[in-house]
N, C-alpha and C. Protein backbone atom coordinates (compact mmCIF):
# COMPACT_ATOMS: atom_id res chain seq x y z
N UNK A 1 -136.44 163.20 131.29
CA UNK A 1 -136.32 161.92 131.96
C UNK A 1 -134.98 161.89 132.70
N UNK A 2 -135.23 161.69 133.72
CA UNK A 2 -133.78 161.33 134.74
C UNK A 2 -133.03 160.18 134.39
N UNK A 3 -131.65 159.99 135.26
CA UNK A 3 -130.81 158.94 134.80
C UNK A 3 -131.67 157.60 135.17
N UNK A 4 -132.72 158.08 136.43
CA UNK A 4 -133.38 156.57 136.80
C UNK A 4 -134.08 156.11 135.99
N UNK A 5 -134.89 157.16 134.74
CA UNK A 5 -135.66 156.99 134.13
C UNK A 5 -135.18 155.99 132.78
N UNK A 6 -133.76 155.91 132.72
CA UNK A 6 -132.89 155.49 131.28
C UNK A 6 -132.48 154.19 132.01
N UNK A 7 -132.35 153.94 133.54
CA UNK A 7 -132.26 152.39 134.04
C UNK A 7 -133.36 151.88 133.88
N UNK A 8 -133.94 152.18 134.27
CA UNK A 8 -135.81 151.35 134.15
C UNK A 8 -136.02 151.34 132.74
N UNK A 9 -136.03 152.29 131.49
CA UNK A 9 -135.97 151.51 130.53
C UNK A 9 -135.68 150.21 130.08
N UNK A 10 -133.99 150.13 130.13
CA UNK A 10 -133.19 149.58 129.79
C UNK A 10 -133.22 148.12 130.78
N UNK A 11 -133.69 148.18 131.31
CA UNK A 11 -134.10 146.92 132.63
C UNK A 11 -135.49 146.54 131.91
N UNK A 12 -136.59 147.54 131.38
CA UNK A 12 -137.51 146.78 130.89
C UNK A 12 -137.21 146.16 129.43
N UNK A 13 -136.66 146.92 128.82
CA UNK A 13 -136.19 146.23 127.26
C UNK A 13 -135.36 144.83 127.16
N UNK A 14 -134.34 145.08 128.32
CA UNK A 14 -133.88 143.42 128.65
C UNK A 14 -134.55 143.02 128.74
N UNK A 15 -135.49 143.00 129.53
CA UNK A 15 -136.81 141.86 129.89
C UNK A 15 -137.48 141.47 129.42
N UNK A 16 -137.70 142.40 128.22
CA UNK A 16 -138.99 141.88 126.96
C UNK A 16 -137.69 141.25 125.92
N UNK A 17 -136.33 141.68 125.57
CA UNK A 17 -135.51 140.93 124.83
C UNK A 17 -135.81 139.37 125.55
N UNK A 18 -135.39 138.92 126.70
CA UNK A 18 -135.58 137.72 127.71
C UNK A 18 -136.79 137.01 127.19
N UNK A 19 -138.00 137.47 127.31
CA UNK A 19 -138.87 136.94 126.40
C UNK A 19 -139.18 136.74 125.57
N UNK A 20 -138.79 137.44 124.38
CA UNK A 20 -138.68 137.53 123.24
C UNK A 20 -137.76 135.87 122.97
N UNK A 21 -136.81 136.20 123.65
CA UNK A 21 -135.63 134.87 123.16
C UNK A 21 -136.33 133.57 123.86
N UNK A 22 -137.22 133.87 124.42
CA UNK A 22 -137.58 132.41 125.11
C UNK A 22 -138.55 131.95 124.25
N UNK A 23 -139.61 132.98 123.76
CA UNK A 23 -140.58 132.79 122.60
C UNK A 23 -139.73 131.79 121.33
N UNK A 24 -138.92 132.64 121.22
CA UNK A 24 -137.86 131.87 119.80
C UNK A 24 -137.40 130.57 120.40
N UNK A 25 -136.43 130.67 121.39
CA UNK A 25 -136.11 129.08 121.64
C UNK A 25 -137.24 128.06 121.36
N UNK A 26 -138.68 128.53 122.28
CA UNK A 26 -139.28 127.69 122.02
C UNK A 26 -140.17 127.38 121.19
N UNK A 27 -140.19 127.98 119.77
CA UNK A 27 -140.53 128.06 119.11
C UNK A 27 -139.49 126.91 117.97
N UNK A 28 -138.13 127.05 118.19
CA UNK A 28 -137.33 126.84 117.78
C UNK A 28 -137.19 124.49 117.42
N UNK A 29 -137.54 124.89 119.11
CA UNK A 29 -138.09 123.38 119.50
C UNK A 29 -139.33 122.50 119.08
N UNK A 30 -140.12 123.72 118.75
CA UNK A 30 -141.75 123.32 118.38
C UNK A 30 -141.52 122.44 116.83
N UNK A 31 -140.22 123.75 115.92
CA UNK A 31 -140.55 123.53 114.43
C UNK A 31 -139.09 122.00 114.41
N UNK A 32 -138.32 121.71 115.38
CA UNK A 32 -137.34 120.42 115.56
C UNK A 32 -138.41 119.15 115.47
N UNK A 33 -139.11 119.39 116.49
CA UNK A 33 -140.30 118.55 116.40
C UNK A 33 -140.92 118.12 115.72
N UNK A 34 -141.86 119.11 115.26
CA UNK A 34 -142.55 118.85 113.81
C UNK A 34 -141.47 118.61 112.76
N UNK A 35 -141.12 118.82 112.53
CA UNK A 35 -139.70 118.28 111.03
C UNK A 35 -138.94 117.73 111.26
N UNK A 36 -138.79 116.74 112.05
CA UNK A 36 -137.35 115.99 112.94
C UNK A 36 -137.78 114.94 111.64
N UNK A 37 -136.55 114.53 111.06
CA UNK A 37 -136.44 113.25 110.09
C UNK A 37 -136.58 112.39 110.40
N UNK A 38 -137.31 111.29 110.07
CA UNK A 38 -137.23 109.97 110.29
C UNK A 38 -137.35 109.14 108.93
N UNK A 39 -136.70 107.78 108.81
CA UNK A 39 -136.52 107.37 107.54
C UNK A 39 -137.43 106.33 107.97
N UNK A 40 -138.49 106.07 106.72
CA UNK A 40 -139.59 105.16 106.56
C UNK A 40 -138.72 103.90 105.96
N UNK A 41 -139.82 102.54 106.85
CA UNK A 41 -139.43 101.37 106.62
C UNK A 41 -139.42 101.36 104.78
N UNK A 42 -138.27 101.09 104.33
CA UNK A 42 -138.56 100.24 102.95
C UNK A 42 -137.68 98.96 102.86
N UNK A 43 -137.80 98.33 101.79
CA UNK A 43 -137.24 97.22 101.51
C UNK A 43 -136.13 97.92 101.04
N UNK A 44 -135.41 96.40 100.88
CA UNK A 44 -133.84 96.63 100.03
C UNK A 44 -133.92 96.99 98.02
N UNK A 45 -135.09 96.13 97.68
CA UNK A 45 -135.76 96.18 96.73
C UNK A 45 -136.28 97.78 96.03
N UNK A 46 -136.76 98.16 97.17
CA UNK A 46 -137.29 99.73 96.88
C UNK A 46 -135.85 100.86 97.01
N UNK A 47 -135.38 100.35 97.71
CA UNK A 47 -134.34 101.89 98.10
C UNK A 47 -133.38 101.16 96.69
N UNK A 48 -133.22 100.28 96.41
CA UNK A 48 -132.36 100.13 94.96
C UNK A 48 -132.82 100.52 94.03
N UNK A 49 -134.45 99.97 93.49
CA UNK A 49 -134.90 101.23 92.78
C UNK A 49 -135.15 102.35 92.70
N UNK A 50 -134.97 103.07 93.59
CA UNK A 50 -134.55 104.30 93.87
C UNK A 50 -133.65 105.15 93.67
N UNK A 51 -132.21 103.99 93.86
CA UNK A 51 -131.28 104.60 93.39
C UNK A 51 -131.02 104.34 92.12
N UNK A 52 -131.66 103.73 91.90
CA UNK A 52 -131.45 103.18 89.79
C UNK A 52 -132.05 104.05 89.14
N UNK A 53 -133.77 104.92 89.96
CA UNK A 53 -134.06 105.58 88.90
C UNK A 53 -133.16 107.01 89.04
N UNK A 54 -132.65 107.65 90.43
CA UNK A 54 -131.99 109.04 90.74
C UNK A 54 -131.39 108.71 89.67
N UNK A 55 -130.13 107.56 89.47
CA UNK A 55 -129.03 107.74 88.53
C UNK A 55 -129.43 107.79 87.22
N UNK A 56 -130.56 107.18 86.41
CA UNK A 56 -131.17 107.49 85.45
C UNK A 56 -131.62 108.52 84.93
N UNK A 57 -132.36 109.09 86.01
CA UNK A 57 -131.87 110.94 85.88
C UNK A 57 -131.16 111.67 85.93
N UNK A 58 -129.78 111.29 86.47
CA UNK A 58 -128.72 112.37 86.83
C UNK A 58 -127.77 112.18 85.47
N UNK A 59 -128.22 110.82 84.55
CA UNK A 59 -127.69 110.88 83.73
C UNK A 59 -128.33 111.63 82.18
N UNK A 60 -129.41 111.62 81.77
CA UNK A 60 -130.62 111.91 81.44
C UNK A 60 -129.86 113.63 81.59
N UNK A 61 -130.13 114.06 82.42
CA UNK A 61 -129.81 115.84 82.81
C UNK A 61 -128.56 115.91 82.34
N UNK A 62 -127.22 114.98 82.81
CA UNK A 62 -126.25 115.43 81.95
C UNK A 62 -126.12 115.53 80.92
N UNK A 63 -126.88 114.40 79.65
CA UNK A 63 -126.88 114.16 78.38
C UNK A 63 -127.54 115.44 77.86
N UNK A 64 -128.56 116.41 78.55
CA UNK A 64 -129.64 117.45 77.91
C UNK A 64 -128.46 118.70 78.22
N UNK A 65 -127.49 118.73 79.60
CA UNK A 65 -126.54 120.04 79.74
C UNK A 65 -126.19 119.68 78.44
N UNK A 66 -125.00 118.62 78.52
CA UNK A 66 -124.44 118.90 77.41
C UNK A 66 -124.38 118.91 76.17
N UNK A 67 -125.73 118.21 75.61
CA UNK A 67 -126.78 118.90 74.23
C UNK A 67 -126.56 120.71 74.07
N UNK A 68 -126.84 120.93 75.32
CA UNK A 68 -127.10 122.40 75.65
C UNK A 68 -125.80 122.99 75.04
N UNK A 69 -124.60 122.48 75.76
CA UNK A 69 -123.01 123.05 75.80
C UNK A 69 -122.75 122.84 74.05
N UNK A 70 -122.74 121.65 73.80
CA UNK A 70 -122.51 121.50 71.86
C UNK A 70 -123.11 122.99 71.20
N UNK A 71 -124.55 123.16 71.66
CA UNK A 71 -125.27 123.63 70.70
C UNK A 71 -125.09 125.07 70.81
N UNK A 72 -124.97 125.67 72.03
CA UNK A 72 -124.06 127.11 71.92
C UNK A 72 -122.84 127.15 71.59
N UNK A 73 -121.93 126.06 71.53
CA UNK A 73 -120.57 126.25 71.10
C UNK A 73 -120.60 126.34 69.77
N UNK A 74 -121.45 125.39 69.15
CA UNK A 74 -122.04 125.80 67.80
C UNK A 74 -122.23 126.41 67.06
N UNK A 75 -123.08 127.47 67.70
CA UNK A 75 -124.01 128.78 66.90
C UNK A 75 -122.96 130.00 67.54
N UNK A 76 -122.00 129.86 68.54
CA UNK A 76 -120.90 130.66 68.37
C UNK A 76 -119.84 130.12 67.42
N UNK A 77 -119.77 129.60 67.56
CA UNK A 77 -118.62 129.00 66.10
C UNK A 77 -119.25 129.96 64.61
N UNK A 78 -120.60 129.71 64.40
CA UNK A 78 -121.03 129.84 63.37
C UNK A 78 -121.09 131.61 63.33
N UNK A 79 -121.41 131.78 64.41
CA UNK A 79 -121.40 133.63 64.30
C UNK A 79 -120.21 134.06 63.92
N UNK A 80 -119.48 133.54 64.88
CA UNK A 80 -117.78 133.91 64.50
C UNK A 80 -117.29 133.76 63.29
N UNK A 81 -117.51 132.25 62.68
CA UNK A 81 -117.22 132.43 61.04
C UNK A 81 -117.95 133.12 60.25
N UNK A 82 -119.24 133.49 60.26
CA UNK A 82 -119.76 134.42 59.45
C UNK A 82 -119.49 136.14 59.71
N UNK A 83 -118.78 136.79 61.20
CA UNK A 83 -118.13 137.69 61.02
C UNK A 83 -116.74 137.77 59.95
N UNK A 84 -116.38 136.67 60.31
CA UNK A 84 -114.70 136.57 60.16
C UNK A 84 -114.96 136.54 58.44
N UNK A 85 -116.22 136.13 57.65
CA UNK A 85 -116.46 136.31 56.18
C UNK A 85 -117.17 137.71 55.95
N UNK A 86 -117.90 137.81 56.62
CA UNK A 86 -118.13 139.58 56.33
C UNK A 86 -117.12 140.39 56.08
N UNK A 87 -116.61 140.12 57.48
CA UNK A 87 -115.27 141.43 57.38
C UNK A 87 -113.97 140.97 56.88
């Protein structure tokens, strides 16, 4: 292949890159579209219970971590003293 032969490549591979990126942009736009956020009418009533029940859970999950945290600090405590009586 000649040097003309490595321009004309390289002139066609830009060109399909060019399309390629236009495919994506607009593809890019298609999925903005379809998934663009919008916040549904609620009352003041609803979005408070809402946030009463999130916090009810976020408290709920902390109380079960740190069930969690006691109860391995625990059963390492307890390993440790029953080495520390073995040996």
């Amino acid at each position: 292949m000649s040097f003309a032969g490595h321009v004309f490549d390289m002139i066609r591979r830009n060109k399909e890159d060019r399309e390629k990126l236009d495919q994506l942009r607009g593809r890019g736009k298609d999925a903005r579209a379809k998934y663009s956020s919008h916040i549904p009418d609620i009352s003041a009533e609803e979005y408070d219970r809402i946030n009463r029940q999130l916090k009810e859970r976020e408290q709920e999950e902390q109380k079960y971590y740190s069930r969690i945290k006691y109860l391995i600090i625990a059963a390492t405590l307890i390993i440790l003293i029953l080495f520390w009586v073995i040996f």
